[in-house]
C-alpha atoms as a PDB file:
ATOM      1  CA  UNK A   1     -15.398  -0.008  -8.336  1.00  0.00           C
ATOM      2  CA  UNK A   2     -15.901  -2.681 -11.321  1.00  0.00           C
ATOM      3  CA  UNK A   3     -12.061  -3.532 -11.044  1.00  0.00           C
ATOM      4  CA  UNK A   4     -11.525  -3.812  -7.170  1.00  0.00           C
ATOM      5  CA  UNK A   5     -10.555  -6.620  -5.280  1.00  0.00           C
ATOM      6  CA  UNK A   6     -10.482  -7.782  -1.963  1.00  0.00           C
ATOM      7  CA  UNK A   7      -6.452  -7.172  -1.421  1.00  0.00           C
ATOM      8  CA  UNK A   8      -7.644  -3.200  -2.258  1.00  0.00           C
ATOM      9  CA  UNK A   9     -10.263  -3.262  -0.006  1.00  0.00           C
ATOM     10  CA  UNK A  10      -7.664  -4.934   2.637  1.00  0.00           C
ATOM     11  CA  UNK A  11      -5.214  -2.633   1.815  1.00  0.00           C
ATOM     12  CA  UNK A  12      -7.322   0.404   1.989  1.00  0.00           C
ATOM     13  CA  UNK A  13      -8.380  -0.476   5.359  1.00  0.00           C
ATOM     14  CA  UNK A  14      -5.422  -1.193   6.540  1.00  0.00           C
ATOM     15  CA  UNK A  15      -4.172   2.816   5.999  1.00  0.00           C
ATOM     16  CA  UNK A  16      -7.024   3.586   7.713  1.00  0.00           C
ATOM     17  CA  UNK A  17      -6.524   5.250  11.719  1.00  0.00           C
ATOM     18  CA  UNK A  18      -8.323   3.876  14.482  1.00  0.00           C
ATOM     19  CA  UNK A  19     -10.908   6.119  15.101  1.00  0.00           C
ATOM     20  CA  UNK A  20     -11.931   5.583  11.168  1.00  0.00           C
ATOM     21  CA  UNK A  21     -11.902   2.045  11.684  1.00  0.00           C
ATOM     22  CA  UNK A  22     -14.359   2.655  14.551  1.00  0.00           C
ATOM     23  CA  UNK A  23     -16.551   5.225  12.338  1.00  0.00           C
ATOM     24  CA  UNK A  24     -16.251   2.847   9.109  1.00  0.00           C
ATOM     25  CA  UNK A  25     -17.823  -0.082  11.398  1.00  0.00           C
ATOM     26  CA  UNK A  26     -20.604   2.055  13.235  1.00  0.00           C
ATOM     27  CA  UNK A  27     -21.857   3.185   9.785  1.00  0.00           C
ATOM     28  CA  UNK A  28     -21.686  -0.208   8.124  1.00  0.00           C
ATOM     29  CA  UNK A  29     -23.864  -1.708  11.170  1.00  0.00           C
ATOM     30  CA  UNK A  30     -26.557   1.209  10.840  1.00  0.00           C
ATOM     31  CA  UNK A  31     -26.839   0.868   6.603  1.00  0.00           C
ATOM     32  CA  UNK A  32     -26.341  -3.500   7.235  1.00  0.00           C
ATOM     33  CA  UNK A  33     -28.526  -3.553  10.313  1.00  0.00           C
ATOM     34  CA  UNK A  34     -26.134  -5.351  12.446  1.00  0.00           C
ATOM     35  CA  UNK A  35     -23.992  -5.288  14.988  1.00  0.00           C
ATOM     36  CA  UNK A  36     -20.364  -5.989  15.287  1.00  0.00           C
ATOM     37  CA  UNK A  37     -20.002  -7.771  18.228  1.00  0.00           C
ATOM     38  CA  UNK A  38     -16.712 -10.388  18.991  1.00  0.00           C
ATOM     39  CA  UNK A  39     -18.338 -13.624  19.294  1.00  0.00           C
ATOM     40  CA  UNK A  40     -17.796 -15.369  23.274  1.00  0.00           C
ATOM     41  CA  UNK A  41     -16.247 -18.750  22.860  1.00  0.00           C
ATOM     42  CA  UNK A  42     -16.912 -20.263  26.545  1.00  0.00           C
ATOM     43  CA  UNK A  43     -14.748 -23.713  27.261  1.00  0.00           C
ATOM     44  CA  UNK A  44     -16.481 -26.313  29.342  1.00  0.00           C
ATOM     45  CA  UNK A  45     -13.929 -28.484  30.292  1.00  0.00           C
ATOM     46  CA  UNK A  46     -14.671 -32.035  31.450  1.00  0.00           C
ATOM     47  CA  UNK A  47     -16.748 -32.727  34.562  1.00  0.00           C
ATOM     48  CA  UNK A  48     -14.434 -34.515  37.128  1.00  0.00           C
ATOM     49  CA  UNK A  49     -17.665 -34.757  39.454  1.00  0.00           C
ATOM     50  CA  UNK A  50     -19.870 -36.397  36.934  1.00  0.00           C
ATOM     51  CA  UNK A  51     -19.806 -40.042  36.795  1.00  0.00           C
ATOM     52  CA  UNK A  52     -18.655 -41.845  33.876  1.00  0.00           C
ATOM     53  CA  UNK A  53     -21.350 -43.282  32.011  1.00  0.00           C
ATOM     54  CA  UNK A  54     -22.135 -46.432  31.655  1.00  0.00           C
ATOM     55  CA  UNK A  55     -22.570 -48.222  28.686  1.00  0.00           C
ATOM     56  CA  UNK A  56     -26.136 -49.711  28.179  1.00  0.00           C
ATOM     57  CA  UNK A  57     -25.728 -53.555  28.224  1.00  0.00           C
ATOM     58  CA  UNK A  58     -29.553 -54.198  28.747  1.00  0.00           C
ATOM     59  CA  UNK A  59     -32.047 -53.431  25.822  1.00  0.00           C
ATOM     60  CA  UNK A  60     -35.862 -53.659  25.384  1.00  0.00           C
ATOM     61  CA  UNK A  61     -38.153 -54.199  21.994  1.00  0.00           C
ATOM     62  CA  UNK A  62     -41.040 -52.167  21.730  1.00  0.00           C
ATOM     63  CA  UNK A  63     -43.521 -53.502  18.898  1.00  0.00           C
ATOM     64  CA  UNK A  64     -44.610 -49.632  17.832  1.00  0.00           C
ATOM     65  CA  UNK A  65     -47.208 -50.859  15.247  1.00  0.00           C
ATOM     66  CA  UNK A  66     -48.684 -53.376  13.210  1.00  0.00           C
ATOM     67  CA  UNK A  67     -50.337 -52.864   9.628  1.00  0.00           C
ATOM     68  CA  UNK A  68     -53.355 -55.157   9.757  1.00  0.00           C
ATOM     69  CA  UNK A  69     -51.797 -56.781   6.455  1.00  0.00           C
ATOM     70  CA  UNK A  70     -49.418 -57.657   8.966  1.00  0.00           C
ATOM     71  CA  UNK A  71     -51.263 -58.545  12.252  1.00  0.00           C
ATOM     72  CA  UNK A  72     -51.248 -62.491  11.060  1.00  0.00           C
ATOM     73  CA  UNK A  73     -47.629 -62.594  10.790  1.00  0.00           C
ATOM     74  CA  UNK A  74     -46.882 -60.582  13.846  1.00  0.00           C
ATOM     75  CA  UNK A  75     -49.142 -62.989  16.249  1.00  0.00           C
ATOM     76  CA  UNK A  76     -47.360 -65.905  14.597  1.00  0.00           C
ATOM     77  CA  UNK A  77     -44.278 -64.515  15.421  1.00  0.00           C
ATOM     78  CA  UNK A  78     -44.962 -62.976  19.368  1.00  0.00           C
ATOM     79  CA  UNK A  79     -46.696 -66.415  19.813  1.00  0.00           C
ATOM     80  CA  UNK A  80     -43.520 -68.599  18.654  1.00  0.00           C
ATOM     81  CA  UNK A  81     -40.701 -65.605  20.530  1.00  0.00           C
ATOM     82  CA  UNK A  82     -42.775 -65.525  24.335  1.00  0.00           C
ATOM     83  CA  UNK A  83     -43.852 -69.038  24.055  1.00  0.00           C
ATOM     84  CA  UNK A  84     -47.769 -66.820  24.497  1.00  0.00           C
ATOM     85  CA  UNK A  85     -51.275 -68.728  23.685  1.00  0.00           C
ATOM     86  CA  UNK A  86     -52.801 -67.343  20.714  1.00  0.00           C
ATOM     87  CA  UNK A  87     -54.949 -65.147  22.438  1.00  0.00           C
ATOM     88  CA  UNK A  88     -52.613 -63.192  24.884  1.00  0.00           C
ATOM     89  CA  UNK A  89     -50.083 -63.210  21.650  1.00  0.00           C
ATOM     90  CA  UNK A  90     -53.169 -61.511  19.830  1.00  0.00           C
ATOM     91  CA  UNK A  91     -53.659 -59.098  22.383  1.00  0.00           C
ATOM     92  CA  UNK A  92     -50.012 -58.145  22.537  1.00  0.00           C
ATOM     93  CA  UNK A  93     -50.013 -57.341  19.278  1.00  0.00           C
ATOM     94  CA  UNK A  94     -53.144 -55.457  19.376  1.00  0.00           C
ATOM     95  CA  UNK A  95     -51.932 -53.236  22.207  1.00  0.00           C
ATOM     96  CA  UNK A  96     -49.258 -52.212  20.208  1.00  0.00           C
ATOM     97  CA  UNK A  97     -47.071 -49.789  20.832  1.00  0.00           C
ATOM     98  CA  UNK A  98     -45.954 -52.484  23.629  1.00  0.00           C
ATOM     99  CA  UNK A  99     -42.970 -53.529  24.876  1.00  0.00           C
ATOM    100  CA  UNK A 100     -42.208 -57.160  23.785  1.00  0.00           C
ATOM    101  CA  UNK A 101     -39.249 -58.494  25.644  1.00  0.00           C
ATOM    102  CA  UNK A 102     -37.246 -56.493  28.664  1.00  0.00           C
ATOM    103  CA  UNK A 103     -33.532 -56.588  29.483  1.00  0.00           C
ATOM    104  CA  UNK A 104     -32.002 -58.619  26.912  1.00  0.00           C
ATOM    105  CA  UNK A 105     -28.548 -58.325  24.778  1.00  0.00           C
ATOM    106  CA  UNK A 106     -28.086 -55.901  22.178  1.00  0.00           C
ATOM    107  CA  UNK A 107     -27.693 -58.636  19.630  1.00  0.00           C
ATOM    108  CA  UNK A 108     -30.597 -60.226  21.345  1.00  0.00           C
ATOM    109  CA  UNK A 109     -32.953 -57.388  20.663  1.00  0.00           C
ATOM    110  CA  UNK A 110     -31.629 -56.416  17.161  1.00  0.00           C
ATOM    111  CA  UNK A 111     -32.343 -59.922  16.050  1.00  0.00           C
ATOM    112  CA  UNK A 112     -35.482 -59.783  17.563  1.00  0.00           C
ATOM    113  CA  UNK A 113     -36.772 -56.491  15.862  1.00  0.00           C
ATOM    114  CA  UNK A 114     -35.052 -57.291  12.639  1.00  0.00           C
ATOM    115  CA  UNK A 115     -37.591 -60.730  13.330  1.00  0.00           C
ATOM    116  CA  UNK A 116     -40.455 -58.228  13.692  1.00  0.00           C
ATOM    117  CA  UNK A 117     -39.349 -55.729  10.984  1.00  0.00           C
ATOM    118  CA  UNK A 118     -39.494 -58.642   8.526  1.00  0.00           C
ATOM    119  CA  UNK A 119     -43.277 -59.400   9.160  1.00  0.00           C
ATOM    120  CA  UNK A 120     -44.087 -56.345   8.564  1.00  0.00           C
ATOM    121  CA  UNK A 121     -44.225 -54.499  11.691  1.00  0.00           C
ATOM    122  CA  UNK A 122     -42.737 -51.269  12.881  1.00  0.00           C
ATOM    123  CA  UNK A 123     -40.309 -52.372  15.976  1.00  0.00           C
ATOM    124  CA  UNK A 124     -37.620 -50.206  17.838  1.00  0.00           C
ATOM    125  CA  UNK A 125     -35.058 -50.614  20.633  1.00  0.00           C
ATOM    126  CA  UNK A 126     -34.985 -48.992  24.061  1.00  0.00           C
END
């Protein structure tokens, strides 16, 4: 068996009847410990009842969390963005995770959380 290859073994099997074939796979699954089963492909075609999806045009920035290195620099920054006093920017930022600014652009919100990001905080978009 040193010397065989895989056309042999194709070959070989390929001499072999039926009801060998059927032997030669019930005795590999019971030394394997598997079963030889054809494998269900089931094709879900498309949904003409669902509705098509929109695409989200309306985004929200959640400030997840602020290092307290960072806390400064994040007030500054929710003070200067919500037009806040110092205080209710402080507590924003303390409340964190907290949603910062509802229902704006895409490029609106990236800017804004790349903004955040950069001060040190850990920002996402919704």
């Amino acid at each position: 068996m040193d010397n065989l290859k895989p056309e042999d073994v194709v070959n070989a099997l390929g001499n072999l009847t039926v009801m060998e074939l059927i032997k030669l796979t019930k005795d590999l699954e019971t030394q394997w410990g598997v079963e030889a089963k054809p494998q269900t492909v089931v094709y879900q075609g498309p949904d003409l009842n669902q509705e098509k999806k929109e695409a989200q045009t309306e985004f929200s920035v959640v400030l997840v969390a602020v290092p307290a290195a960072s806390k400064i620099s994040c007030v500054k920054l929710v003070k200067e963005v919500l037009s806040l006093g110092l205080l209710e920017a402080k507590n924003l930022v303390e409340a964190a995770p907290k949603v910062v600014r509802e229902g704006v652009s895409k490029e609106e919100a990236t800017e804004l959380m790349a903004k955040f990001v950069a001060a040190g905080a850990t920002a996402e978009l919704k």
